[in-house]
PDB file of N, CA and C in Angstrom:
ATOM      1  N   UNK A   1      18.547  -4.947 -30.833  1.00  0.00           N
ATOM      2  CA  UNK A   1      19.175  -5.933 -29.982  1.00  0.00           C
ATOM      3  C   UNK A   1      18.520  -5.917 -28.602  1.00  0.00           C
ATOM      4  N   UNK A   2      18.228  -4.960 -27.770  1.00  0.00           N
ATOM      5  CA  UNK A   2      17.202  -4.575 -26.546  1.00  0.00           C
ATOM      6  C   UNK A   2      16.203  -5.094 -26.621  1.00  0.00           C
ATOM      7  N   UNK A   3      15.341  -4.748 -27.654  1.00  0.00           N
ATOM      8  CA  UNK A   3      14.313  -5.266 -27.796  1.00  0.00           C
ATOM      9  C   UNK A   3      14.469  -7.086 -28.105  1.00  0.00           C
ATOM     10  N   UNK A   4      14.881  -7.771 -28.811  1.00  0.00           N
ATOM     11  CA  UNK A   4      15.348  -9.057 -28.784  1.00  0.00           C
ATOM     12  C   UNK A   4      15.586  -9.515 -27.325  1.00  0.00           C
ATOM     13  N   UNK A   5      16.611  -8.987 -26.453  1.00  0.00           N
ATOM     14  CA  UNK A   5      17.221  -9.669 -25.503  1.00  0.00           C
ATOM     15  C   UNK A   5      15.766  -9.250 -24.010  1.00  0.00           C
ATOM     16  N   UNK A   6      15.198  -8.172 -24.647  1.00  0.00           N
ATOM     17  CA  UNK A   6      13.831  -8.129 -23.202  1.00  0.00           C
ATOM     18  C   UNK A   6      12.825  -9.169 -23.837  1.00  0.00           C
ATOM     19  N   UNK A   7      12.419  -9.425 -24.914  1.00  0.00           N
ATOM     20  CA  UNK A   7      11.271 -10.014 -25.785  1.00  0.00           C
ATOM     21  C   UNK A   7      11.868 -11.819 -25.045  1.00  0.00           C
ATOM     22  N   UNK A   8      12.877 -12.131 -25.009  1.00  0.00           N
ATOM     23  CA  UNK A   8      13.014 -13.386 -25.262  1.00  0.00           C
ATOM     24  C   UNK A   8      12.620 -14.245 -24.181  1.00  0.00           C
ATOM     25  N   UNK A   9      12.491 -15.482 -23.876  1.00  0.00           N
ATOM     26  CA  UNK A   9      12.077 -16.412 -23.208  1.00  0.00           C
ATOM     27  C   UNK A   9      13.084 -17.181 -22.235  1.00  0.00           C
ATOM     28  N   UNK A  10      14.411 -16.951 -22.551  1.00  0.00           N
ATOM     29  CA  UNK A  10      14.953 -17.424 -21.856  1.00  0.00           C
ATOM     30  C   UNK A  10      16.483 -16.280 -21.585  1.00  0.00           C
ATOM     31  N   UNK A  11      16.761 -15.673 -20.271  1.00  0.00           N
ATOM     32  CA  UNK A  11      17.976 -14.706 -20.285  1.00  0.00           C
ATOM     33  C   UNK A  11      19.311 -15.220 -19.415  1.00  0.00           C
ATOM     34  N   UNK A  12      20.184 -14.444 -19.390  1.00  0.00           N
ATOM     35  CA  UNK A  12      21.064 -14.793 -18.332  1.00  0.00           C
ATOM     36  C   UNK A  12      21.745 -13.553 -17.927  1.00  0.00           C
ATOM     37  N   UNK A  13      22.767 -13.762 -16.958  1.00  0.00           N
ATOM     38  CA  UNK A  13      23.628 -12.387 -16.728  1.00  0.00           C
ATOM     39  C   UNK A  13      24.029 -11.857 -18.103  1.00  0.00           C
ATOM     40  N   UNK A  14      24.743 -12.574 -18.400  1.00  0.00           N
ATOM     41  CA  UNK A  14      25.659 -12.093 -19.555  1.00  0.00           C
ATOM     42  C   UNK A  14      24.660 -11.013 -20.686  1.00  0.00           C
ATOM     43  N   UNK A  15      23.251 -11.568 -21.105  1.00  0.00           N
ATOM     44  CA  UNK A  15      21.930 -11.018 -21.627  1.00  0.00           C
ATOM     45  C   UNK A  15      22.372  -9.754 -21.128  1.00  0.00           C
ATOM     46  N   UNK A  16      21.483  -9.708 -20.014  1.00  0.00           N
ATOM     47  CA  UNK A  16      21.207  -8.895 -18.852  1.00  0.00           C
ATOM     48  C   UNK A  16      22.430  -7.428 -18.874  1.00  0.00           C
ATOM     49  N   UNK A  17      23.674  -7.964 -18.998  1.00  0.00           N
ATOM     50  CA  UNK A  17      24.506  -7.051 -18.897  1.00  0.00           C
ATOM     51  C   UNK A  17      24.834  -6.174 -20.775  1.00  0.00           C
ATOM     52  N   UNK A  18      24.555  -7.457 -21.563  1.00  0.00           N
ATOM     53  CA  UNK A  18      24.974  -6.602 -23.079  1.00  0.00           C
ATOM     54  C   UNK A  18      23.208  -5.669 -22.983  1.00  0.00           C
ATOM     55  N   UNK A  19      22.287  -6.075 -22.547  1.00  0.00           N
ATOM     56  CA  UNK A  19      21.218  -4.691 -22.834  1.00  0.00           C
ATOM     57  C   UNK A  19      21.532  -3.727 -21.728  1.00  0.00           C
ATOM     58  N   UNK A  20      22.700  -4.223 -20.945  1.00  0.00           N
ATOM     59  CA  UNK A  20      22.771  -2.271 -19.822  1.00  0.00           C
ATOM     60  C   UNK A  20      23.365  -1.618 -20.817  1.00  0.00           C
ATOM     61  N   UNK A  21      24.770  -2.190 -21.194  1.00  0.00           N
ATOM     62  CA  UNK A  21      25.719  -1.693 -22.279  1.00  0.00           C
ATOM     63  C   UNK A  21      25.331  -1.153 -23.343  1.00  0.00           C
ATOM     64  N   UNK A  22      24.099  -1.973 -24.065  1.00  0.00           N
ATOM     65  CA  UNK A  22      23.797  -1.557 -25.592  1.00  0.00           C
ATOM     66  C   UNK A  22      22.537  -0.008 -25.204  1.00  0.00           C
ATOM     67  N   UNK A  23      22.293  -0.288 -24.307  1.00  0.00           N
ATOM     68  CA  UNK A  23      20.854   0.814 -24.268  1.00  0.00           C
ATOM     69  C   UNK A  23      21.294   2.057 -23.614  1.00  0.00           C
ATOM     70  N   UNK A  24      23.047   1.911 -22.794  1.00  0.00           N
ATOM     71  CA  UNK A  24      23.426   3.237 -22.143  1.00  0.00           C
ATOM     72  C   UNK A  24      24.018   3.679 -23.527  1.00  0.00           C
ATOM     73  N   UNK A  25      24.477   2.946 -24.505  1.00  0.00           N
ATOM     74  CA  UNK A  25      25.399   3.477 -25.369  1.00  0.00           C
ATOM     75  C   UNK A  25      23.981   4.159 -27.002  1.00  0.00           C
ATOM     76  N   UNK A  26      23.249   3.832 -26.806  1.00  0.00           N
ATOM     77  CA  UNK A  26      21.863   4.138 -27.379  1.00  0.00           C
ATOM     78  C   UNK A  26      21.292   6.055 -26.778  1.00  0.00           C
ATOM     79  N   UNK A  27      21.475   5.508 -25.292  1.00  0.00           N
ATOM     80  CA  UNK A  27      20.533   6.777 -24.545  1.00  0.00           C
ATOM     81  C   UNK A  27      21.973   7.803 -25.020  1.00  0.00           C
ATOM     82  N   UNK A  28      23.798   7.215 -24.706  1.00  0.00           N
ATOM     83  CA  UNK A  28      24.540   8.719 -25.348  1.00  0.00           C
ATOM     84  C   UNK A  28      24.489   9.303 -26.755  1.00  0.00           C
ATOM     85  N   UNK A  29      23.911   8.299 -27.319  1.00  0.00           N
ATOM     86  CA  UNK A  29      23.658   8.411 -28.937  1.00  0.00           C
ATOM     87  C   UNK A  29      22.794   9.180 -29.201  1.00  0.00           C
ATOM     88  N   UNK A  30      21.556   9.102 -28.158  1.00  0.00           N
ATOM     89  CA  UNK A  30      20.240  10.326 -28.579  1.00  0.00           C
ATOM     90  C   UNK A  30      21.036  11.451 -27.655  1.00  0.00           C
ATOM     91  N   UNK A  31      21.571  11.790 -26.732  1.00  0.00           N
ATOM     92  CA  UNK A  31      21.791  12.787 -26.377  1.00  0.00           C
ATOM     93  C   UNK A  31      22.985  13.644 -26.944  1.00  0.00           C
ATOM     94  N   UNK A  32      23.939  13.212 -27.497  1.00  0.00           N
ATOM     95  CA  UNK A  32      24.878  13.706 -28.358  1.00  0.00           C
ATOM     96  C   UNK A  32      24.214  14.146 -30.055  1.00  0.00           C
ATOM     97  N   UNK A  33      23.134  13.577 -30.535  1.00  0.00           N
ATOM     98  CA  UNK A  33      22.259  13.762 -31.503  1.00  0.00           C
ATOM     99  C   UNK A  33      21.193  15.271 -31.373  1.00  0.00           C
ATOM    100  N   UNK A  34      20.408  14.754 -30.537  1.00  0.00           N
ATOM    101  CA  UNK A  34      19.865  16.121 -29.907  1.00  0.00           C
ATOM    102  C   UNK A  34      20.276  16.864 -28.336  1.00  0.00           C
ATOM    103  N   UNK A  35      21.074  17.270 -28.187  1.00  0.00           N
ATOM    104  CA  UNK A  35      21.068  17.901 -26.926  1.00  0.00           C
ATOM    105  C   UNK A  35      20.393  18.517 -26.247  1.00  0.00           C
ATOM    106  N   UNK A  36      19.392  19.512 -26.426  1.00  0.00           N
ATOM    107  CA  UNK A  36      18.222  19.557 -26.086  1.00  0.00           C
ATOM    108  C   UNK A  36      16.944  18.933 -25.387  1.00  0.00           C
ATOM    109  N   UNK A  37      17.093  17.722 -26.203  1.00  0.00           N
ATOM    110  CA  UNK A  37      15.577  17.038 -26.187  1.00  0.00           C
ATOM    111  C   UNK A  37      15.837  16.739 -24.666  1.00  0.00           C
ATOM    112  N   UNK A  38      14.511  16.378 -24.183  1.00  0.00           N
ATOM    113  CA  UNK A  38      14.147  15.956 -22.572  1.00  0.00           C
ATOM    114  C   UNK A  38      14.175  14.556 -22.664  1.00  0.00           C
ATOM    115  N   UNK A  39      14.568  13.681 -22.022  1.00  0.00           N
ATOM    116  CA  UNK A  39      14.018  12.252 -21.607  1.00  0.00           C
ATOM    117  C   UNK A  39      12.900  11.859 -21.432  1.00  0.00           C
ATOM    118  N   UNK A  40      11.954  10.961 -22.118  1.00  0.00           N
ATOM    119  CA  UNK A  40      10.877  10.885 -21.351  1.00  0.00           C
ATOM    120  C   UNK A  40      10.857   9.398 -20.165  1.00  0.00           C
ATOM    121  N   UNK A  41      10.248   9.523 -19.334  1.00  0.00           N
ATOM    122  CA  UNK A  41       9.895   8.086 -18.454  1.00  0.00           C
ATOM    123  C   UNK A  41      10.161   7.146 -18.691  1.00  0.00           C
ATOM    124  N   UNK A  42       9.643   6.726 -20.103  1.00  0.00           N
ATOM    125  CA  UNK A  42      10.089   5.491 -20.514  1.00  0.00           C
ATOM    126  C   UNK A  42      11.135   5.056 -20.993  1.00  0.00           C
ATOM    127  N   UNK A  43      12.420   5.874 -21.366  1.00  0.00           N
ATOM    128  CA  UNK A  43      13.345   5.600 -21.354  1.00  0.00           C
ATOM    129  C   UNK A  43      14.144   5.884 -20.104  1.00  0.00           C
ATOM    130  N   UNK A  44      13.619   6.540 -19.168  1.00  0.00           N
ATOM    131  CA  UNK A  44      14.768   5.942 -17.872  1.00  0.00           C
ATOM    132  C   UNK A  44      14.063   4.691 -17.206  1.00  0.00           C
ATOM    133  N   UNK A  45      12.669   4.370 -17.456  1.00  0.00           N
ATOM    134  CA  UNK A  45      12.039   2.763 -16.688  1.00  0.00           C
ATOM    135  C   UNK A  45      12.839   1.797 -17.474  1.00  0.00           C
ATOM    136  N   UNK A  46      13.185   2.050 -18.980  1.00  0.00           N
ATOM    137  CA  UNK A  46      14.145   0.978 -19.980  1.00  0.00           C
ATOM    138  C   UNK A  46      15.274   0.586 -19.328  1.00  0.00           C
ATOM    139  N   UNK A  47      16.040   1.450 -18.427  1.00  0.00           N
ATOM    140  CA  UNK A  47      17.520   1.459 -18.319  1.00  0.00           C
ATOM    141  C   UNK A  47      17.300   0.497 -16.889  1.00  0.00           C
ATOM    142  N   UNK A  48      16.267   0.213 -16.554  1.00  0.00           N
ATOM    143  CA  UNK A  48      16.542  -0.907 -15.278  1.00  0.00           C
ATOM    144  C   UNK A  48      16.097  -1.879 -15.890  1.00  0.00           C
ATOM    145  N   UNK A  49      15.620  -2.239 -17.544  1.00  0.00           N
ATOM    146  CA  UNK A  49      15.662  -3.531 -17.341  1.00  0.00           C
ATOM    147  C   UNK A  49      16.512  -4.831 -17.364  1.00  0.00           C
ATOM    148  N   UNK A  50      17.962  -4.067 -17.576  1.00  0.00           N
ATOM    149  CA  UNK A  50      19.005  -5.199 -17.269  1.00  0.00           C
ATOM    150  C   UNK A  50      18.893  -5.529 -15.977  1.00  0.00           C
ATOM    151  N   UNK A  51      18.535  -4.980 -15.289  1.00  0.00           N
ATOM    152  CA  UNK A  51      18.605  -5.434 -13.498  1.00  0.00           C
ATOM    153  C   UNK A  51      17.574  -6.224 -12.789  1.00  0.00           C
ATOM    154  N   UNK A  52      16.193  -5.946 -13.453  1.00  0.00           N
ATOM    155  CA  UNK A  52      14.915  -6.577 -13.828  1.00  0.00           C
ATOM    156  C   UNK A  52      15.291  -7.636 -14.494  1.00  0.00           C
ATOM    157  N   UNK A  53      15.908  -7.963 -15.389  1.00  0.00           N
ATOM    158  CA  UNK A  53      16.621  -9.456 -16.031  1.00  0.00           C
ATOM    159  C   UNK A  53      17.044 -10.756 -15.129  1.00  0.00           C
ATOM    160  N   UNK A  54      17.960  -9.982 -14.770  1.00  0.00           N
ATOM    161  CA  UNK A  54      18.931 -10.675 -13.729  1.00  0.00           C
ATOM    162  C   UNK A  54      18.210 -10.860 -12.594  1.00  0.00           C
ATOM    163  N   UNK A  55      17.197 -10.221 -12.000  1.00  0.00           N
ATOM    164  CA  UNK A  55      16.374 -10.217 -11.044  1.00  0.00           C
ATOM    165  C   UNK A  55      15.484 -11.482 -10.977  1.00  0.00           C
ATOM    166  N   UNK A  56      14.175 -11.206 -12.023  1.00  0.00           N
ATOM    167  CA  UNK A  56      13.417 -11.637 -12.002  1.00  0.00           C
ATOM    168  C   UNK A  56      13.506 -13.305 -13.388  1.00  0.00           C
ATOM    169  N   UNK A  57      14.689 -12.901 -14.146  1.00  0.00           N
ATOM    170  CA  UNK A  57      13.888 -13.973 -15.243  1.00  0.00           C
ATOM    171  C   UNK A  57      13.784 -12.749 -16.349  1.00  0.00           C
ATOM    172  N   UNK A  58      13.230 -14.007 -17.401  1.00  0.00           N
ATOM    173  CA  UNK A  58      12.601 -13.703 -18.629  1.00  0.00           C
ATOM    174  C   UNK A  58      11.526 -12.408 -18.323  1.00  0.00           C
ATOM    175  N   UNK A  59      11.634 -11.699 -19.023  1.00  0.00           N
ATOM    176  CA  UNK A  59      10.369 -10.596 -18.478  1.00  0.00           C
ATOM    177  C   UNK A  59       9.073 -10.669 -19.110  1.00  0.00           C
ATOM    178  N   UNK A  60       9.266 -11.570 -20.466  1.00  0.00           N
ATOM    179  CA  UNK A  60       7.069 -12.055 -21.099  1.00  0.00           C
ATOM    180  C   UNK A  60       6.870 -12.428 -19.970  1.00  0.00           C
ATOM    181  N   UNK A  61       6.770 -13.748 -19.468  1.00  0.00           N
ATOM    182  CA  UNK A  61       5.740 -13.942 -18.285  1.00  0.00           C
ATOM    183  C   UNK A  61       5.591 -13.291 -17.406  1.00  0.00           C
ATOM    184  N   UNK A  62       6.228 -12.382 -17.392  1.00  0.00           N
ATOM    185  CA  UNK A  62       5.350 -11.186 -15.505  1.00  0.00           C
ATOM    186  C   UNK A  62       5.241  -9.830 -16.339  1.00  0.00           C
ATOM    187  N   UNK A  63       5.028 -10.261 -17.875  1.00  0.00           N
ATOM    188  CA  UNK A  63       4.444  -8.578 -18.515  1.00  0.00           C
ATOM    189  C   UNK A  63       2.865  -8.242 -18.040  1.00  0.00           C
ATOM    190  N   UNK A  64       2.443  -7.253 -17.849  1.00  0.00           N
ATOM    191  CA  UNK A  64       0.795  -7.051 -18.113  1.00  0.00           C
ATOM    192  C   UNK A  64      -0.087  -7.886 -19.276  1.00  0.00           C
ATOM    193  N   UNK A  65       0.483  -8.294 -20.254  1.00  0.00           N
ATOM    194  CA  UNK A  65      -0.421  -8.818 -21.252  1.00  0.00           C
ATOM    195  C   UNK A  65      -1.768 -10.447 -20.523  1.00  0.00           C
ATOM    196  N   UNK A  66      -0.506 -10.834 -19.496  1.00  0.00           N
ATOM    197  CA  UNK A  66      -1.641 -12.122 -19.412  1.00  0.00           C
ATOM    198  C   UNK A  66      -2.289 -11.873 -18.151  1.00  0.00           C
ATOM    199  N   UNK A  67      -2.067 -10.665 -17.486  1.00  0.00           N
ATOM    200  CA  UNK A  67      -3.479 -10.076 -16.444  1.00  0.00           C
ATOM    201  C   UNK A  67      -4.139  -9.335 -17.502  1.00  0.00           C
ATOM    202  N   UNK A  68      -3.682  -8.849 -18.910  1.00  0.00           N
ATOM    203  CA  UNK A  68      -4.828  -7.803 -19.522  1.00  0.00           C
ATOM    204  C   UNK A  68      -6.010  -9.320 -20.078  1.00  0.00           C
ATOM    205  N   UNK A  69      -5.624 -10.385 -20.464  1.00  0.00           N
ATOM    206  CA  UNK A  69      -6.132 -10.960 -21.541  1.00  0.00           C
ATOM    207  C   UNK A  69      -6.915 -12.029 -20.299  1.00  0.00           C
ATOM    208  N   UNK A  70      -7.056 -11.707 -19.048  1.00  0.00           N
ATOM    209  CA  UNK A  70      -7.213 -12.186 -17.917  1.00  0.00           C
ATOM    210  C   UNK A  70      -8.579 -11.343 -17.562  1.00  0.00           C
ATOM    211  N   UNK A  71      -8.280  -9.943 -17.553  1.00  0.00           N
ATOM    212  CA  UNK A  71      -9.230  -9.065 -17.587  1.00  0.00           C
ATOM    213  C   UNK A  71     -10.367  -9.007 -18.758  1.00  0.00           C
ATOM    214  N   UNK A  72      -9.912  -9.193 -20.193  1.00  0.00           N
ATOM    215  CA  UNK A  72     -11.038  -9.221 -21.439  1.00  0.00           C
ATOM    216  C   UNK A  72     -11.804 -10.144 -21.074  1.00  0.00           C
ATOM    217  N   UNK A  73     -10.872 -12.167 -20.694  1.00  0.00           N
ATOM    218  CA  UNK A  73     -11.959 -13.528 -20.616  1.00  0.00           C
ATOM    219  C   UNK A  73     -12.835 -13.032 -19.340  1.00  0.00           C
ATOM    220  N   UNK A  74     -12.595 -12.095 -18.312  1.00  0.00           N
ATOM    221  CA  UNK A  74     -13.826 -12.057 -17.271  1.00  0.00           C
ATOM    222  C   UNK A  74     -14.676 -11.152 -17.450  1.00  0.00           C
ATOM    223  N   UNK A  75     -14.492  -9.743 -18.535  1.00  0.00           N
ATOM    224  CA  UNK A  75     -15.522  -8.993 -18.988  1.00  0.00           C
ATOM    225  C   UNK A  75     -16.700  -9.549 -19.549  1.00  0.00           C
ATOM    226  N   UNK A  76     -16.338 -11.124 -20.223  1.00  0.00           N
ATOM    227  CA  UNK A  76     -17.418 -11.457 -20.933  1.00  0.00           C
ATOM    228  C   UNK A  76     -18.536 -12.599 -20.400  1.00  0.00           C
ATOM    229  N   UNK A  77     -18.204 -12.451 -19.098  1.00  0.00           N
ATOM    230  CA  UNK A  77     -18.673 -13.250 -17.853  1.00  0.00           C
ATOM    231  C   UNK A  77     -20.481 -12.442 -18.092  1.00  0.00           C
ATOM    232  N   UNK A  78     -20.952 -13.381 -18.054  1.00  0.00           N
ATOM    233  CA  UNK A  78     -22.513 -12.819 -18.192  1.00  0.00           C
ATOM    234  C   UNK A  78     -23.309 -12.466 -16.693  1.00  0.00           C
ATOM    235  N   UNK A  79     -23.353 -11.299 -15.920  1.00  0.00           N
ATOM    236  CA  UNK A  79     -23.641 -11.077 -14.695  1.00  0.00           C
ATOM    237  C   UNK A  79     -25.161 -10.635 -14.634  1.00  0.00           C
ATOM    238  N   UNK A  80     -25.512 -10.093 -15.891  1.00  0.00           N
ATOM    239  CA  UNK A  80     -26.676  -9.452 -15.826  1.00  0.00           C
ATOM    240  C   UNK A  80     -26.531  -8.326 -15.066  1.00  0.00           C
ATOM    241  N   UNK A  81     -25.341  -7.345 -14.893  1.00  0.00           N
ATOM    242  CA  UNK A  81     -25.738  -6.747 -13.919  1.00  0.00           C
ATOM    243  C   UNK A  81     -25.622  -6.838 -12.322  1.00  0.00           C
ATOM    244  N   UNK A  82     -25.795  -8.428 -12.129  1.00  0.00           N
ATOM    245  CA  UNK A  82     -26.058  -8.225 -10.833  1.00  0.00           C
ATOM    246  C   UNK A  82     -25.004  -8.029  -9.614  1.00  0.00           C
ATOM    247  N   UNK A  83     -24.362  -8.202 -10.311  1.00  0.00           N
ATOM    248  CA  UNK A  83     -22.602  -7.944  -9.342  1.00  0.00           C
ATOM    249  C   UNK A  83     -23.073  -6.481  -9.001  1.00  0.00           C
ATOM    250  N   UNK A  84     -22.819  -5.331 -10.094  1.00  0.00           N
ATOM    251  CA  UNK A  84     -22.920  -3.903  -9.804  1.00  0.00           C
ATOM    252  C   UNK A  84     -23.753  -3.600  -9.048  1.00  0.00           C
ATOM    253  N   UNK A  85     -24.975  -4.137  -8.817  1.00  0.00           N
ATOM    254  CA  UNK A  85     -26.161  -4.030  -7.881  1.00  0.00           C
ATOM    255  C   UNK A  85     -25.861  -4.180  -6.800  1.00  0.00           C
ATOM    256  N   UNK A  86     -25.222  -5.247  -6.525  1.00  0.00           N
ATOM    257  CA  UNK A  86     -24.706  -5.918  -5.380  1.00  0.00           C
ATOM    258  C   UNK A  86     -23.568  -5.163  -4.642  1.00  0.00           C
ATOM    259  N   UNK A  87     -23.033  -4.492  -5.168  1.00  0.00           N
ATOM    260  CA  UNK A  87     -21.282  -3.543  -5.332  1.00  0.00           C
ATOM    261  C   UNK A  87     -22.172  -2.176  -4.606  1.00  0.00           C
ATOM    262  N   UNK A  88     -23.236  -1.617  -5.479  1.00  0.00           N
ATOM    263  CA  UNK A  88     -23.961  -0.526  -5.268  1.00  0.00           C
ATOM    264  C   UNK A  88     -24.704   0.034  -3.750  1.00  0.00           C
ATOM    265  N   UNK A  89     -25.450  -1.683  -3.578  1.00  0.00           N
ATOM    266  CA  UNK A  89     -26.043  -1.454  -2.149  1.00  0.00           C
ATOM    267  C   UNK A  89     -24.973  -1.642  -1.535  1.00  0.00           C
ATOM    268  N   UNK A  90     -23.903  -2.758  -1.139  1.00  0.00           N
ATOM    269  CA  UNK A  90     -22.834  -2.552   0.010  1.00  0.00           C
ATOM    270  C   UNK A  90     -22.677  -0.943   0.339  1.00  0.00           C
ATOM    271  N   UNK A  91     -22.066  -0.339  -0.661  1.00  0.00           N
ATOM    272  CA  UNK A  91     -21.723   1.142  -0.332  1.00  0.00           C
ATOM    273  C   UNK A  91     -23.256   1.674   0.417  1.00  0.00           C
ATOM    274  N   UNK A  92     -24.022   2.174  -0.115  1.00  0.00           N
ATOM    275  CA  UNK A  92     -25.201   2.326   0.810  1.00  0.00           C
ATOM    276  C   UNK A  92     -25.513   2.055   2.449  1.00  0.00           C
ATOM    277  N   UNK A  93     -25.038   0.461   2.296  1.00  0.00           N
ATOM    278  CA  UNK A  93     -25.521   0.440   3.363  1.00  0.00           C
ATOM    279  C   UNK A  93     -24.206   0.918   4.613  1.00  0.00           C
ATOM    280  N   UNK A  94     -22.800   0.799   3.950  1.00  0.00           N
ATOM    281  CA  UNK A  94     -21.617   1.791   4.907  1.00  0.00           C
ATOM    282  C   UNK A  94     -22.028   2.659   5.233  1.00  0.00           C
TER     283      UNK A  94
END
């Protein structure tokens, strides 16, 4: 259901508030399961994205994917090189 309600294209409060609910009641579920285990990062960066919802919008359009696929179409930019050359002497001449 988290995954559905961050994936989707269009959110609202109400969204926003059933993934705080469903993902705190998830995180007591792994911790009553294993008591032990550590948290990692990415599940406490998960737990703000109801607030990130409500914040910003839908969260696809401001994911990394369309600066990554932004980054591949300019790798294949044909420079010969000469950018890095160019990149190389600046420093030099600082």
């Amino acid at each position: 259901v988290c995954t559905n309600i961050v994936c989707a294209y269009q959110t609202s409060t109400a969204d926003a508030n059933e993934y705080t609910k469903i993902y705190t009641r998830y995180r007591r579920g792994i911790h009553m399961l294993y008591p032990y285990w550590r948290s990692k990062p990415n599940y406490h960066y998960a737990m703000h994205n109801g607030e990130f919802l409500k914040f910003w919008g839908p969260l696809p359009p401001i994911s990394e994917f369309p600066g990554e696929r932004l980054i591949g179409t300019l790798q294949d930019v044909k420079t010969n090189r000469k950018l890095r050359k160019l990149m190389l002497q600046n420093e030099l001449v600082k």
